[in-house]
N, C-alpha and C. Protein backbone atom coordinates (compact mmCIF):
# COMPACT_ATOMS: atom_id res chain seq x y z
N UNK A 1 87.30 141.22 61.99
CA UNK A 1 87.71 140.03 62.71
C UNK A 1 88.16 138.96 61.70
N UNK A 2 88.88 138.08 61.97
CA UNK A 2 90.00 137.01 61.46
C UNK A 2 88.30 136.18 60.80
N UNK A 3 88.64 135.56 59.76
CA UNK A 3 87.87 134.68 59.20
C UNK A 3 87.81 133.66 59.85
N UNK A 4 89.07 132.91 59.79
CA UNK A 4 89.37 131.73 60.27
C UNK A 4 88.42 131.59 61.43
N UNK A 5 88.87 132.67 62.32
CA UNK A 5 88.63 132.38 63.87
C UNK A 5 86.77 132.46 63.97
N UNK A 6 86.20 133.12 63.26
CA UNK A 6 84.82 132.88 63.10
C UNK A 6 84.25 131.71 62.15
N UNK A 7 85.14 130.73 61.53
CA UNK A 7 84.65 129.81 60.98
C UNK A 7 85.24 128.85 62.19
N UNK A 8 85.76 128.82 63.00
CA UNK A 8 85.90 128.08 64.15
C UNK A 8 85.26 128.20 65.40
N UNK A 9 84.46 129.40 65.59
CA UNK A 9 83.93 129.74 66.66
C UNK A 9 82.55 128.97 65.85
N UNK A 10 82.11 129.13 64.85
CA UNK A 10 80.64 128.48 64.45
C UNK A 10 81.05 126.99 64.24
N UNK A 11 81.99 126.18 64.22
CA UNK A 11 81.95 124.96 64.41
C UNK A 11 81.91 124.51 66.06
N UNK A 12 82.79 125.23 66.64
CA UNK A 12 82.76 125.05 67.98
C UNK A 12 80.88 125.18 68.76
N UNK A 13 80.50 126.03 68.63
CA UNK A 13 79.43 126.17 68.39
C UNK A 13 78.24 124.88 67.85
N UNK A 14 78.68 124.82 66.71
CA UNK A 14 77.85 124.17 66.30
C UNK A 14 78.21 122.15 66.80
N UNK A 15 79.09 122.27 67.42
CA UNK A 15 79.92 121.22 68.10
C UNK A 15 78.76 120.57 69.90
N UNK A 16 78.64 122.03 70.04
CA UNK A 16 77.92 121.64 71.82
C UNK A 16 76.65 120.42 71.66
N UNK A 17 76.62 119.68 71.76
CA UNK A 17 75.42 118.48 71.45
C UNK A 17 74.79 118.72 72.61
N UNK A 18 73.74 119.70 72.33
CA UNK A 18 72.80 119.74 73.32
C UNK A 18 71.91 118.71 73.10
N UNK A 19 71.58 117.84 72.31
CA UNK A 19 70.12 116.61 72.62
C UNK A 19 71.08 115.96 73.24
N UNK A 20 72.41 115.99 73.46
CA UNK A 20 73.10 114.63 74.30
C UNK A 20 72.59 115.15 75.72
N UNK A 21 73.00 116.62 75.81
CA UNK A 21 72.72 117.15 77.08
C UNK A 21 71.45 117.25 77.75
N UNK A 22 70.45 117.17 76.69
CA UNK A 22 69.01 117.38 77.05
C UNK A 22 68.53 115.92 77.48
N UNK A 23 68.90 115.17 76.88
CA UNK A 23 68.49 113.45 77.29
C UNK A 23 69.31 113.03 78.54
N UNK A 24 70.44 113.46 78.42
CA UNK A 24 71.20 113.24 79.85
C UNK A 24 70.73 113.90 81.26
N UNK A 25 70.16 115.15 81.28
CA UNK A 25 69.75 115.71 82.37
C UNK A 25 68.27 115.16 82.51
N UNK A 26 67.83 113.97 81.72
CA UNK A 26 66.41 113.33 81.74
C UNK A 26 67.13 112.01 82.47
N UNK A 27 67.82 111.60 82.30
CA UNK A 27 68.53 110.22 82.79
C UNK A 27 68.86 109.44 81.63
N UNK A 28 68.83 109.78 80.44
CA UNK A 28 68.63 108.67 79.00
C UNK A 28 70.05 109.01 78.04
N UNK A 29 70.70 108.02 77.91
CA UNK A 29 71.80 107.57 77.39
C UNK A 29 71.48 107.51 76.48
N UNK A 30 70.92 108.80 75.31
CA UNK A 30 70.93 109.28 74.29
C UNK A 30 71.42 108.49 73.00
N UNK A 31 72.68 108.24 72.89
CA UNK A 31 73.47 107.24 71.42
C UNK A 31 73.34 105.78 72.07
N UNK A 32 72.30 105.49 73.32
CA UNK A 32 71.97 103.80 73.78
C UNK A 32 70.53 103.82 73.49
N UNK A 33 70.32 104.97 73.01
CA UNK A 33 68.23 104.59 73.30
C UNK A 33 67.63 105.28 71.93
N UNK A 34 66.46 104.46 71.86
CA UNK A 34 65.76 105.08 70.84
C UNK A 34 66.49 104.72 69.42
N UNK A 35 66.54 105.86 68.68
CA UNK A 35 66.97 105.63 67.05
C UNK A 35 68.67 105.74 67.38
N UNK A 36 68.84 105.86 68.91
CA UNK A 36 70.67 105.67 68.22
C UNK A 36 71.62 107.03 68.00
N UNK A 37 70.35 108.24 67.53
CA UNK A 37 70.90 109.25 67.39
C UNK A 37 70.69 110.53 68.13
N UNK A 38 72.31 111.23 67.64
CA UNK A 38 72.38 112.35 68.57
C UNK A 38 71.55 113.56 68.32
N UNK A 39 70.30 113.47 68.31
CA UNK A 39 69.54 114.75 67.18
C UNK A 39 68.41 114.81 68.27
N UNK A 40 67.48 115.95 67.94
CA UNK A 40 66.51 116.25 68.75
C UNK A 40 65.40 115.29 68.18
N UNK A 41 65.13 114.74 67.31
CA UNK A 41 63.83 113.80 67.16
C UNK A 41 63.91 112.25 68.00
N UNK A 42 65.34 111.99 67.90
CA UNK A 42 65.62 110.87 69.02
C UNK A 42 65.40 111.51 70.43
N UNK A 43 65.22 112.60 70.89
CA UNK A 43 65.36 113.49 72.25
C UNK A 43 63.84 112.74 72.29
N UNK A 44 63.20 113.58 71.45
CA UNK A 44 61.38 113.45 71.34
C UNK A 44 60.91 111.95 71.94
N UNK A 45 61.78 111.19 70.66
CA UNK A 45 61.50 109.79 70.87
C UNK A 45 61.67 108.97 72.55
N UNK A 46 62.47 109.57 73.04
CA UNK A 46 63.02 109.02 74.44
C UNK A 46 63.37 109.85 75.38
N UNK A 47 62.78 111.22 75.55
CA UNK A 47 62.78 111.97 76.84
C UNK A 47 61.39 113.29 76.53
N UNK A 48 60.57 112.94 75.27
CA UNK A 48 59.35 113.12 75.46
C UNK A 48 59.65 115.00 74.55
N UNK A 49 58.16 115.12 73.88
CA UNK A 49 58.03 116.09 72.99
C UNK A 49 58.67 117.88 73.30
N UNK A 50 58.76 118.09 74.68
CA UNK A 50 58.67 119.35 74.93
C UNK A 50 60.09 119.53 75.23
N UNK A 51 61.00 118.08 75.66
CA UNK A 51 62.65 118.47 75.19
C UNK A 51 63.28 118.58 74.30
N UNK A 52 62.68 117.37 73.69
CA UNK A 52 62.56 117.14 72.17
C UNK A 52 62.34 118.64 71.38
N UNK A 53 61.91 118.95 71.52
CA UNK A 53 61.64 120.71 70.74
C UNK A 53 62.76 121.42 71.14
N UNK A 54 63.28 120.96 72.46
CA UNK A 54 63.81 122.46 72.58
C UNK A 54 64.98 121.94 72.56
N UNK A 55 65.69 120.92 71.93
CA UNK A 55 67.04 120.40 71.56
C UNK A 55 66.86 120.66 70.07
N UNK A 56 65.54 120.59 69.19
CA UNK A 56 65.98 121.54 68.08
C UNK A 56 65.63 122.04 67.89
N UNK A 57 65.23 123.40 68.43
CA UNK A 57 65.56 124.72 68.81
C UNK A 57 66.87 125.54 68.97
N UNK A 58 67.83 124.71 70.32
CA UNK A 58 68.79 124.81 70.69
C UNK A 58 69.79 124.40 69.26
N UNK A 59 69.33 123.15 68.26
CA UNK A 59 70.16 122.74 67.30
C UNK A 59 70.37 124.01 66.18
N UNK A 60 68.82 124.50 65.98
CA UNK A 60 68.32 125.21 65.24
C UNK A 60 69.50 126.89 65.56
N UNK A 61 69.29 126.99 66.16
CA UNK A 61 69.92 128.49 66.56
C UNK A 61 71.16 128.16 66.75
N UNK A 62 72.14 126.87 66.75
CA UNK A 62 73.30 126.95 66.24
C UNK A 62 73.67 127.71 64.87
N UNK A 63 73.01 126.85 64.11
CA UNK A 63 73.25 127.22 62.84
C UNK A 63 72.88 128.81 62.53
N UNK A 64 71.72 129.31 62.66
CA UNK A 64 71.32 130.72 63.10
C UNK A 64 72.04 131.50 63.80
N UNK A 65 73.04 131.46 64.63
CA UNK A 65 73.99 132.43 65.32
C UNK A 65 75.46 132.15 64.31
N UNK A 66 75.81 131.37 63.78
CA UNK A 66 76.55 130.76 62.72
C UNK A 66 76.95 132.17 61.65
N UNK A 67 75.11 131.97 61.27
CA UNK A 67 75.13 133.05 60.11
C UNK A 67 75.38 134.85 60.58
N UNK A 68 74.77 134.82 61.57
CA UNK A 68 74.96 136.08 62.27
C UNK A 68 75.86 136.72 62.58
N UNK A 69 76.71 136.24 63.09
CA UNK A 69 78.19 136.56 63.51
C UNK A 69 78.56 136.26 62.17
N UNK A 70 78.84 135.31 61.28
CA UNK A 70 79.52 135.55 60.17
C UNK A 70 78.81 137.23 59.22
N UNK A 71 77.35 137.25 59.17
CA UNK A 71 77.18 138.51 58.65
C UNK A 71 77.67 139.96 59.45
N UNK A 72 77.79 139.44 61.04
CA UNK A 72 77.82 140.48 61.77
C UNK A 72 79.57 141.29 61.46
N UNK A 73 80.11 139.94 61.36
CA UNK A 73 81.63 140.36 61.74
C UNK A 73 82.65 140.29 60.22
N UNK A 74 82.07 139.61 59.27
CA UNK A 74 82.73 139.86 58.10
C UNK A 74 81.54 140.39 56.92
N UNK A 75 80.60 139.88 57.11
CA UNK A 75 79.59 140.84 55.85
C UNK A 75 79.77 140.06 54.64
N UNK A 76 80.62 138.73 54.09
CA UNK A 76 80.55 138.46 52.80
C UNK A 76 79.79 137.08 52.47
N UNK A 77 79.10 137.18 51.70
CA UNK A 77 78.62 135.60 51.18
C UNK A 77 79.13 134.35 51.44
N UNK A 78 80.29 134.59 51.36
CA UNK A 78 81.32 133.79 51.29
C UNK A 78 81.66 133.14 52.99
N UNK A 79 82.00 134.13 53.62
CA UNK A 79 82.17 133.90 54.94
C UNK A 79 80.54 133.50 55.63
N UNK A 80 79.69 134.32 55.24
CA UNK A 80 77.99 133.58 55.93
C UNK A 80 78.16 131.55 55.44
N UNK A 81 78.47 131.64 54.04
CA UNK A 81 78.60 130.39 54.21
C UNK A 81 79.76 129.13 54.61
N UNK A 82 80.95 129.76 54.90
CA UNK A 82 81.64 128.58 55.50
C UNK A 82 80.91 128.66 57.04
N UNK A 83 80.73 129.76 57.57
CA UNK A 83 80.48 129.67 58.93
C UNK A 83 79.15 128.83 59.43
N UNK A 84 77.87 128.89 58.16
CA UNK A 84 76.75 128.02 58.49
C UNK A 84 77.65 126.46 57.70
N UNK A 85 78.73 126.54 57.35
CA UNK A 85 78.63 125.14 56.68
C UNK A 85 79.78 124.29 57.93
N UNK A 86 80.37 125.56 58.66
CA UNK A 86 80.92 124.87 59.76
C UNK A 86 80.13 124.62 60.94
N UNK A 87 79.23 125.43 61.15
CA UNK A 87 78.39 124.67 62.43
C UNK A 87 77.59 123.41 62.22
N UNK A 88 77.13 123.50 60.79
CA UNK A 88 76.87 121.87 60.55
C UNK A 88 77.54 120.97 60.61
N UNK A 89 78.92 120.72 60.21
CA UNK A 89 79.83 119.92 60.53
C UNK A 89 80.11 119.85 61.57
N UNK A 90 80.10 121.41 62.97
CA UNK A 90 80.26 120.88 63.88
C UNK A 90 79.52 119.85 64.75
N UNK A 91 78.12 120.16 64.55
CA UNK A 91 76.92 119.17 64.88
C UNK A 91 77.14 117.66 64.64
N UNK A 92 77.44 117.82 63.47
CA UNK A 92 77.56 116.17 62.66
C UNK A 92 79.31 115.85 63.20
N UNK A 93 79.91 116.22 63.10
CA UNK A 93 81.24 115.73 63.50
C UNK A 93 81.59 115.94 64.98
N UNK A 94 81.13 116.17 65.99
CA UNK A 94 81.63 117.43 67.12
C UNK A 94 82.72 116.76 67.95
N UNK A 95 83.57 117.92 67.94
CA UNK A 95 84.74 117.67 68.90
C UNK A 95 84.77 117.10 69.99
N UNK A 96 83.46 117.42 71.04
CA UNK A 96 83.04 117.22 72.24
C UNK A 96 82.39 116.27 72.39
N UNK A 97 82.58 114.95 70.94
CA UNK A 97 81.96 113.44 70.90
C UNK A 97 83.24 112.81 70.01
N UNK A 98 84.32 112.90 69.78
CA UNK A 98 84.94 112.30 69.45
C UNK A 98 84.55 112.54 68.23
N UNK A 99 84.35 113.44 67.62
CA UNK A 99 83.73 113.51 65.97
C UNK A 99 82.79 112.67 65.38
N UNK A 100 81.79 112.30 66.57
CA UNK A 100 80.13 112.04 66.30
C UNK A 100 79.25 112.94 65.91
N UNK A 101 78.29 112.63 65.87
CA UNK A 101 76.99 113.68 66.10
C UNK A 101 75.69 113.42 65.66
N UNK A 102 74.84 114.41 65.47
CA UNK A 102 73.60 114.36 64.70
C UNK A 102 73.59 114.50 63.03
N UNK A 103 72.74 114.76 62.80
CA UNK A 103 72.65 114.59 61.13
C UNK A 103 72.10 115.54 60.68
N UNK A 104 72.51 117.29 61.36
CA UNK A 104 72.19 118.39 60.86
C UNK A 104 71.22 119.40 60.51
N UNK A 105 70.11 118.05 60.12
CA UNK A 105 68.97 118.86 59.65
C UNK A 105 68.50 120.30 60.73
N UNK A 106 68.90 119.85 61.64
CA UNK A 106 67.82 121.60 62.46
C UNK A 106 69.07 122.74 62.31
N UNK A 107 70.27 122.50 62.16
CA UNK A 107 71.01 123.11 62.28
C UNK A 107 71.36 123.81 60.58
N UNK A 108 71.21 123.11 59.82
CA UNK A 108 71.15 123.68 58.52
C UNK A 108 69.90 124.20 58.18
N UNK A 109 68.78 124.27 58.97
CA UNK A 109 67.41 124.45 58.65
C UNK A 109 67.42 126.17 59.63
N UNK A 110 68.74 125.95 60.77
CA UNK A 110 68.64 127.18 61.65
C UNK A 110 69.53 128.45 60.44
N UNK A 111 70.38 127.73 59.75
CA UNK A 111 71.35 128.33 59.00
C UNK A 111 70.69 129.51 58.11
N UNK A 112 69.78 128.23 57.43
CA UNK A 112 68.79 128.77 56.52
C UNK A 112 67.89 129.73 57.23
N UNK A 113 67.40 129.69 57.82
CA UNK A 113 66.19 130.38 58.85
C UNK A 113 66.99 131.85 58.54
N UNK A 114 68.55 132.07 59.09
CA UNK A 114 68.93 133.45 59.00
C UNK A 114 69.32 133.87 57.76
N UNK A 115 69.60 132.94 56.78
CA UNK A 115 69.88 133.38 55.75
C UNK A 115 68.72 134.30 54.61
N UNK A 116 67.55 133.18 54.48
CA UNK A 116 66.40 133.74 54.24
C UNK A 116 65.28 133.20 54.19
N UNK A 117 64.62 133.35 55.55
CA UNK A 117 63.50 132.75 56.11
C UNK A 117 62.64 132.05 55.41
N UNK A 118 62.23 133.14 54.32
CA UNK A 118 61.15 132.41 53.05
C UNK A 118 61.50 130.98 52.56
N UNK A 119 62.62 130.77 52.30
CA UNK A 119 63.38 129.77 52.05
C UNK A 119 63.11 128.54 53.04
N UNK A 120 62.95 128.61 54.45
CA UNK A 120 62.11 127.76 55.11
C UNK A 120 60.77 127.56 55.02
N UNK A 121 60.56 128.64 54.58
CA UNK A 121 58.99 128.68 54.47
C UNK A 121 58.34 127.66 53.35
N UNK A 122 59.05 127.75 52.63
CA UNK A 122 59.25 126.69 51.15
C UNK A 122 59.56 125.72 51.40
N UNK A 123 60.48 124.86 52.07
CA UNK A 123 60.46 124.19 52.63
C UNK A 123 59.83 123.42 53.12
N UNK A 124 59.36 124.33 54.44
CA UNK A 124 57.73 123.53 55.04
C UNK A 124 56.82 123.08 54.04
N UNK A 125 56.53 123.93 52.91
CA UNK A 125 55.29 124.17 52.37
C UNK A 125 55.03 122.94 51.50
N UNK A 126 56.36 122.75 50.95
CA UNK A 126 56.90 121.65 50.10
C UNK A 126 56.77 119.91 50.85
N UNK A 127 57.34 120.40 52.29
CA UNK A 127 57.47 119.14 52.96
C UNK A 127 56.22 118.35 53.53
N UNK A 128 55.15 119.00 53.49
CA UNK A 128 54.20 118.39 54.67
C UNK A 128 53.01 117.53 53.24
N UNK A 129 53.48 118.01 52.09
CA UNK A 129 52.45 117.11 50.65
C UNK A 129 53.65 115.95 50.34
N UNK A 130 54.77 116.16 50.48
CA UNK A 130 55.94 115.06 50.49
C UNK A 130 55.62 113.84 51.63
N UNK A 131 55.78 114.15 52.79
CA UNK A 131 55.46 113.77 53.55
C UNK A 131 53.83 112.76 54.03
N UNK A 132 52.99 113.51 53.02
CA UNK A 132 51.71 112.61 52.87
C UNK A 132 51.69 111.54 51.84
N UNK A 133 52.48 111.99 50.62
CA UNK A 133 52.51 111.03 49.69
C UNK A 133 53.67 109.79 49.95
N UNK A 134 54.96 110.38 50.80
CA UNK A 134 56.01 109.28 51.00
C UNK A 134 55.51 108.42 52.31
N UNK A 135 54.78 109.15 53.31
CA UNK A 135 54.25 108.66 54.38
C UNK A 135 55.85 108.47 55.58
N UNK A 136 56.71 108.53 55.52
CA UNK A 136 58.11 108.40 56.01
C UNK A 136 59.20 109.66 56.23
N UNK A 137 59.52 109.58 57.22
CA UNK A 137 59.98 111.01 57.64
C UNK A 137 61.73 111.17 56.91
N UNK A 138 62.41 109.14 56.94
CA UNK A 138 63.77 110.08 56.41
C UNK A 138 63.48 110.22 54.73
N UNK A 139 62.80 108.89 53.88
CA UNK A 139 62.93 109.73 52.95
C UNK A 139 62.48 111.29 52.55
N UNK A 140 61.08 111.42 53.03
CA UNK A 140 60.49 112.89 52.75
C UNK A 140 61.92 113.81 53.08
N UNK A 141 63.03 113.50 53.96
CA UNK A 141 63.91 114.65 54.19
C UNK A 141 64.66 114.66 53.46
N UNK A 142 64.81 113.37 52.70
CA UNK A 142 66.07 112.96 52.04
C UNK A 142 65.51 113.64 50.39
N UNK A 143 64.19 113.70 50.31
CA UNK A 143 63.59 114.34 49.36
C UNK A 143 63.78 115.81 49.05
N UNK A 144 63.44 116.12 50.38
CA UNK A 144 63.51 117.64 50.19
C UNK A 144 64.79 118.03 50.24
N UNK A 145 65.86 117.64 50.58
CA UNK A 145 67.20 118.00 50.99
C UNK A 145 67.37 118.09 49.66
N UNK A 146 67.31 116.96 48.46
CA UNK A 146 67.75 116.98 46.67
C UNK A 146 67.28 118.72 46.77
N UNK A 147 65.85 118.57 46.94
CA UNK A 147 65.56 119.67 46.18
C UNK A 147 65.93 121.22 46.83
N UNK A 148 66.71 121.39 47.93
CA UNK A 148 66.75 122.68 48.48
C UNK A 148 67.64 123.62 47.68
N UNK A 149 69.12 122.70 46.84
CA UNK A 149 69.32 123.74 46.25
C UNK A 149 68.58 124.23 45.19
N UNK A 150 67.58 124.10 44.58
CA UNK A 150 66.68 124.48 43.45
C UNK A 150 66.00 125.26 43.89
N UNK A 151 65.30 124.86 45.34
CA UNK A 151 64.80 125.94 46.29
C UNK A 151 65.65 127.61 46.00
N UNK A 152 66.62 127.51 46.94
CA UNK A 152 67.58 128.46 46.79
C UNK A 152 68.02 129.14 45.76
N UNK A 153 68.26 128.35 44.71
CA UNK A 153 68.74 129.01 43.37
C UNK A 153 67.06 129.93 43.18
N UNK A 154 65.83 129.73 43.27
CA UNK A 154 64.74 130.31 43.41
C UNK A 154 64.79 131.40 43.86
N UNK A 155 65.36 131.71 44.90
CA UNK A 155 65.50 132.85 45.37
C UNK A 155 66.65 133.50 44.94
N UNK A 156 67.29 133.27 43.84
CA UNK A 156 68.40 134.06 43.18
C UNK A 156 69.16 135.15 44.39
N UNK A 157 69.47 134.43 45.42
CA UNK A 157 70.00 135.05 46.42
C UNK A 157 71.91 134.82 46.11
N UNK A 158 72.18 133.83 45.42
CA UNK A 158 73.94 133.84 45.21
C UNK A 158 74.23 132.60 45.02
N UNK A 159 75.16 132.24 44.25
CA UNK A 159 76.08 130.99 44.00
C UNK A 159 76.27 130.39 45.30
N UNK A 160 76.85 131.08 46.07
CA UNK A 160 77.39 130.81 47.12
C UNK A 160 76.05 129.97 47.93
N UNK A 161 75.01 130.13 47.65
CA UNK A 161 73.90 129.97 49.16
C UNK A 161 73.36 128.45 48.30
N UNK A 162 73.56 128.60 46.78
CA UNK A 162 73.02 127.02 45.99
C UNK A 162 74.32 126.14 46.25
N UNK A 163 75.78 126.31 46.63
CA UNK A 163 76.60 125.73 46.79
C UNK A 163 76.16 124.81 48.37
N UNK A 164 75.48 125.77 49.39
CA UNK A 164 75.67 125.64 50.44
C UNK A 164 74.79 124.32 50.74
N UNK A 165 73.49 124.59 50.14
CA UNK A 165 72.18 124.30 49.94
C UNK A 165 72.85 122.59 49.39
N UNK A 166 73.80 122.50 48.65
CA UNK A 166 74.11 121.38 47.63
C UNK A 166 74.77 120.85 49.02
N UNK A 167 75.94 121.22 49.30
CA UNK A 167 76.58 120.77 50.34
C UNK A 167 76.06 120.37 51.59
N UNK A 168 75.06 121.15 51.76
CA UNK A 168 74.32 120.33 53.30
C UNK A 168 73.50 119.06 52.70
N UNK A 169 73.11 119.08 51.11
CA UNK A 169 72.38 118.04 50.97
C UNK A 169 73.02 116.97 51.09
N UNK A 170 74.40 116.75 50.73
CA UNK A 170 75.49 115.41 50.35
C UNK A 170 75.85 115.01 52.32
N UNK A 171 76.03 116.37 52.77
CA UNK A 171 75.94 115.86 54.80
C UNK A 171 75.19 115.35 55.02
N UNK A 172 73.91 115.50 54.78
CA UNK A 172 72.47 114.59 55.44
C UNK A 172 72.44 113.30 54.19
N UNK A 173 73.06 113.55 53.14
CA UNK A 173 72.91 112.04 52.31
C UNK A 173 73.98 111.14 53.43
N UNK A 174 75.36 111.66 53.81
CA UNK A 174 76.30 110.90 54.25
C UNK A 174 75.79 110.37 55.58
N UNK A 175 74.84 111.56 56.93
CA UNK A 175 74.58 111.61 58.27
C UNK A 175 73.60 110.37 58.04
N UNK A 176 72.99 110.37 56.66
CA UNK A 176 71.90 109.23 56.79
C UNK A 176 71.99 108.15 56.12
N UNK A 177 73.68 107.36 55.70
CA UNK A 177 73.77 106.40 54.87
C UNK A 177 73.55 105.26 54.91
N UNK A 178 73.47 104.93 56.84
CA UNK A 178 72.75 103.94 57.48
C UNK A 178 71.38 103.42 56.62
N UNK A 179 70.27 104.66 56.97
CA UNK A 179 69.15 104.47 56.20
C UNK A 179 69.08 104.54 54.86
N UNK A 180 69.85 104.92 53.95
CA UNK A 180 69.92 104.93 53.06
C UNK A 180 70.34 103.68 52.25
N UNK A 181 71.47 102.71 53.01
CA UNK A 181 71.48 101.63 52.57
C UNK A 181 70.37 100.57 53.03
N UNK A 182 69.50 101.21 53.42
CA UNK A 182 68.32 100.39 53.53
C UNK A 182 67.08 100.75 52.51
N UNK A 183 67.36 101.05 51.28
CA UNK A 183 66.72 101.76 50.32
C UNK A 183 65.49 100.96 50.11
N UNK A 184 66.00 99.88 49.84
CA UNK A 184 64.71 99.09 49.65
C UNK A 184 63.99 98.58 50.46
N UNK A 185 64.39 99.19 51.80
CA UNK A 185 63.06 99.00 52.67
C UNK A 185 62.62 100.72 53.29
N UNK A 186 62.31 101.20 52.30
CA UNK A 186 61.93 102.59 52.71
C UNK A 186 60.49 102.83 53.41
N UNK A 187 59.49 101.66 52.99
CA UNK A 187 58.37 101.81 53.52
C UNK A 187 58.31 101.34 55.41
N UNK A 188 59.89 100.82 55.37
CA UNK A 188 59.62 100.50 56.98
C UNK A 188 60.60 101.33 58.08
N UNK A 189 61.00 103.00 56.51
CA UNK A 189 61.74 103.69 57.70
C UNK A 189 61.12 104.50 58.86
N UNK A 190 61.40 104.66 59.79
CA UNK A 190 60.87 105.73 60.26
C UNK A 190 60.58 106.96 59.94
C-alpha cells in the first residue's frame, strides 16, 4: 500500500477529537470550560473521571492503530514513524477543528504503547517520583517528554524511534507554550 496514503489515513485518524465529542455528548463546550483544552484531562476536569479516561483511551489508540497499520501495511521504521508522527499532528492540528487540538500526550504515549510497551513502562516508572518531587502535572510532563528520547535511545530500538521520541518532545514543548511562558510561575501550574 501507497505510503503517502497511510501517513494520511493516521493523521486523519489521529484528527477525530474525540474529548470534543465526549464533552459534547455531556452538554460541555469543551475549548469554553475548564483548562480550555481539547485533551482528555480537560474531559476529566469538566465531564467527570470515567469520560475523562475513555477520551484518552480513545486518544491513546489513535496513535496505537497509527503504528499498526503503518507496521501492518508497509513494515519499515521509517513509515511506523511518520505514521505515529502524523496522528499526533493530527490530534494537535486536526482538520475537523480548523487545525486546533489537544497537546498529544495520550496519543504519542498510544504511539509508543505499540511501538514498545516497556518504553511506557519507563515512563510511568520515571513519572510518578517526578511528579512527587515537581508536585505539578505540566512540568513533570514537560520533564519527562526532555527525557523520552534518552528513554528510547535505551532501548536501542533505531534512529528512527529517538528521532520520533525528539520530535513529539518539541510538539508538546510547542502544544504547551502557553504554560510554558508562564515558567516562572510553575509552582501555580496545574
Amino acid at each position: 500500500m501507497n505510503l503517502f496514503l497511510i501517513i494520511l489515513v493516521s493523521y486523519l485518524l489521529g484528527s477525530i477529537p474525540f474529548s470534543l465529542l465526549i464533552a459534547k455528548a455531556r452538554g460541555v463546550e469543551l475549548d469554553k470550560s475548564g483548562t480550555k483544552n481539547l485533551g482528555g484531562s480537560n474531559v476529566i476536569l469538566t465531564s467527570g473521571v470515567k469520560f475523562g479516561i475513555l477520551a484518552i483511551v480513545l486518544d491513546l489508540l489513535k496513535g496505537f492503530l497509527a503504528v499498526i497499520l503503518a507496521r501492518g501495511l508497509i513494515g519499515t521504521d521509517v513509515a511506523v514513524v511518520l505514521c505515529a508522527l502524523a496522528a499526533v499532528l493530527g490530534h494537535d492540528f486536526s482538520v475537523y477543528l480548523k487545525f486546533k487540538g489537544g497537546k498529544g500526550l495520550a496519543t504519542t504515549g498510544g504511539a509508543f504503547l505499540a511501538i514498545n510497551p516497556y518504553i511506557i513502562l519507563v515512563c510511568i516508572i520515571i513519572y510518578w517520583p517526578l511528579y512527587f518531587l515537581i508536585k505539578k502535572y505540566i512540568p513533570t510532563t514537560l520533564v519527562l517528554l526532555t527525557l523520552l528520547p534518552i528513554i528510547v535511545l535505551f532501548f536501542n530500538i533505531g534512529n528512527p524511534y529517538v528521532i520520533l521520541a525528539a520530535l513529539a518532545a518539541l510538539l508538546t514543548y510547542y502544544t504547551h507554550r502557553n504554560d510554558i511562558r508562564k515558567i516562572g510561575a510553575w509552582p501555580s501550574l496545574v
